[in-house]
Protein backbone atom coordinates (compact mmCIF):
# COMPACT_ATOMS: atom_id res chain seq x y z
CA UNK A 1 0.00 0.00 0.00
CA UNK A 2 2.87 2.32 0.77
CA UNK A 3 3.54 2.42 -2.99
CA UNK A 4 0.14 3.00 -4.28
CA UNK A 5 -0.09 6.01 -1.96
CA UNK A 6 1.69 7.48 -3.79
CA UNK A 7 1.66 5.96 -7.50
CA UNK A 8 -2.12 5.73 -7.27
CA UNK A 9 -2.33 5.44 -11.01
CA UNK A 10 -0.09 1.97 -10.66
CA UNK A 11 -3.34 0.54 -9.08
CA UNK A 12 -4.50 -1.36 -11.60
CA UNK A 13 -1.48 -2.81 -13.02
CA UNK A 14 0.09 -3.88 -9.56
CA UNK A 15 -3.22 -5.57 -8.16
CA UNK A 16 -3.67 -7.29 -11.55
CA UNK A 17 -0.03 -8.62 -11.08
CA UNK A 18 -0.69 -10.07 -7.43
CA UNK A 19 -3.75 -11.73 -8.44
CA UNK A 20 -2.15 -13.88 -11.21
CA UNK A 21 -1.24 -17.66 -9.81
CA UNK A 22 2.18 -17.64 -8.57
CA UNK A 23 3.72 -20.03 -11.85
CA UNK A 24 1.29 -18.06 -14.62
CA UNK A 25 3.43 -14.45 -12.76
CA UNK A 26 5.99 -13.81 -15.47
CA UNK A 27 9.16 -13.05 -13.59
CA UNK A 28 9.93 -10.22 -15.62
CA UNK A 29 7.19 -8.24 -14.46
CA UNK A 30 7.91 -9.05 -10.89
CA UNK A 31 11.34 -7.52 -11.47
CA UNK A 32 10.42 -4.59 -13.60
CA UNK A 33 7.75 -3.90 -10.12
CA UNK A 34 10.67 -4.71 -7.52
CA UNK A 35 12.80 -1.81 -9.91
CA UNK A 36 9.93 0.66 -9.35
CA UNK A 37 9.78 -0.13 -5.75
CA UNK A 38 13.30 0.44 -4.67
CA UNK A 39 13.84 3.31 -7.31
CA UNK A 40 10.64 5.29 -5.70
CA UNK A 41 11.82 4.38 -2.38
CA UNK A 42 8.79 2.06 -1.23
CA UNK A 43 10.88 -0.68 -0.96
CA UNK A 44 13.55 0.39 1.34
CA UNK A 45 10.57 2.13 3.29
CA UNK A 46 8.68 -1.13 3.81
CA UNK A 47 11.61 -3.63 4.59
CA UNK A 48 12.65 -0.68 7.39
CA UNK A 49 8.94 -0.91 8.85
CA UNK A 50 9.07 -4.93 8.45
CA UNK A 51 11.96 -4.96 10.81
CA UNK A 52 10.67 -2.77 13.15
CA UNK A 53 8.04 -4.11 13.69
CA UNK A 54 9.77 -7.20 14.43
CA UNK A 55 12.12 -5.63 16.72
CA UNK A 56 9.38 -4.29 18.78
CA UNK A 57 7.29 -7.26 18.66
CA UNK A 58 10.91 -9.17 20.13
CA UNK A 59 11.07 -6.10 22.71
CA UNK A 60 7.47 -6.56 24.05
CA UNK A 61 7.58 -10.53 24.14
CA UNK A 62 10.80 -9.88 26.26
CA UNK A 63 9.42 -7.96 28.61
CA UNK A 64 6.89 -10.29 29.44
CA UNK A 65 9.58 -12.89 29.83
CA UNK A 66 8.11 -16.06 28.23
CA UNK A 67 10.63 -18.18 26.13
CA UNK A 68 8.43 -20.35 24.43
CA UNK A 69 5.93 -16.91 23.07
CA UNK A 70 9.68 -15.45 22.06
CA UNK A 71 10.33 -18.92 19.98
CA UNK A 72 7.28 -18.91 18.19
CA UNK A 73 7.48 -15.75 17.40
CA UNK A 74 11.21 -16.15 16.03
CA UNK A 75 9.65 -18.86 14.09
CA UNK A 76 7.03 -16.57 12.53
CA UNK A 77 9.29 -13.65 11.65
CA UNK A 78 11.76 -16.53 10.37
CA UNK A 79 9.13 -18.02 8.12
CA UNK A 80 7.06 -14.64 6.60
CA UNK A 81 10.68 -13.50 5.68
CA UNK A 82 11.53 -16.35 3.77
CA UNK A 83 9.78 -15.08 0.51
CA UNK A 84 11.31 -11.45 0.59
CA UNK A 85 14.43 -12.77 2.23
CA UNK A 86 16.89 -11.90 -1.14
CA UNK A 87 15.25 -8.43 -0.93
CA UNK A 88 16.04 -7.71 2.75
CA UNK A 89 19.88 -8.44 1.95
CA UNK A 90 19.97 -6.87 -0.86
């Protein structure tokens, strides 16, 4: 969403690219979008607010001093990072 607020007019195109099945996606379209996303700054924006949230979720688990919440939710940042993993390095 961060992107369409303020590419509104890339609405259409980026929905109708999320919507396709993941093998029918062509890959260069899922670049050419990843190119627009870092050059406008969205995606730098979004991977900052990913791991902040994360951090502060971390902080706040901490605090209440229950290993096994802290685990699972290790496991959870773990796995929902796996897709977007080669853009948070990168």
């Amino acid at each position: 969403m961060t992107h369409l607020e303020s590419f509104p007019e890339e609405r259409d195109e980026i929905i109708g690219v999320l919507n396709l099945p993941r093998d029918e996606t062509p890959q260069e379209k899922v670049a050419e979008l990843i190119r627009r996303f870092r050059d406008a700054g969205t995606l730098n924006r979004v991977l900052q607010r990913i791991s902040s949230e994360a951090e502060s979720a971390t902080k706040q688990i901490e605090e209440l001093k229950q290993p096994e919440l802290a685990r699972l939710l290790d496991e959870l940042v773990t796995r929902v990072s796996v897709p977007i993993s080669h853009l948070m390095s990168g």
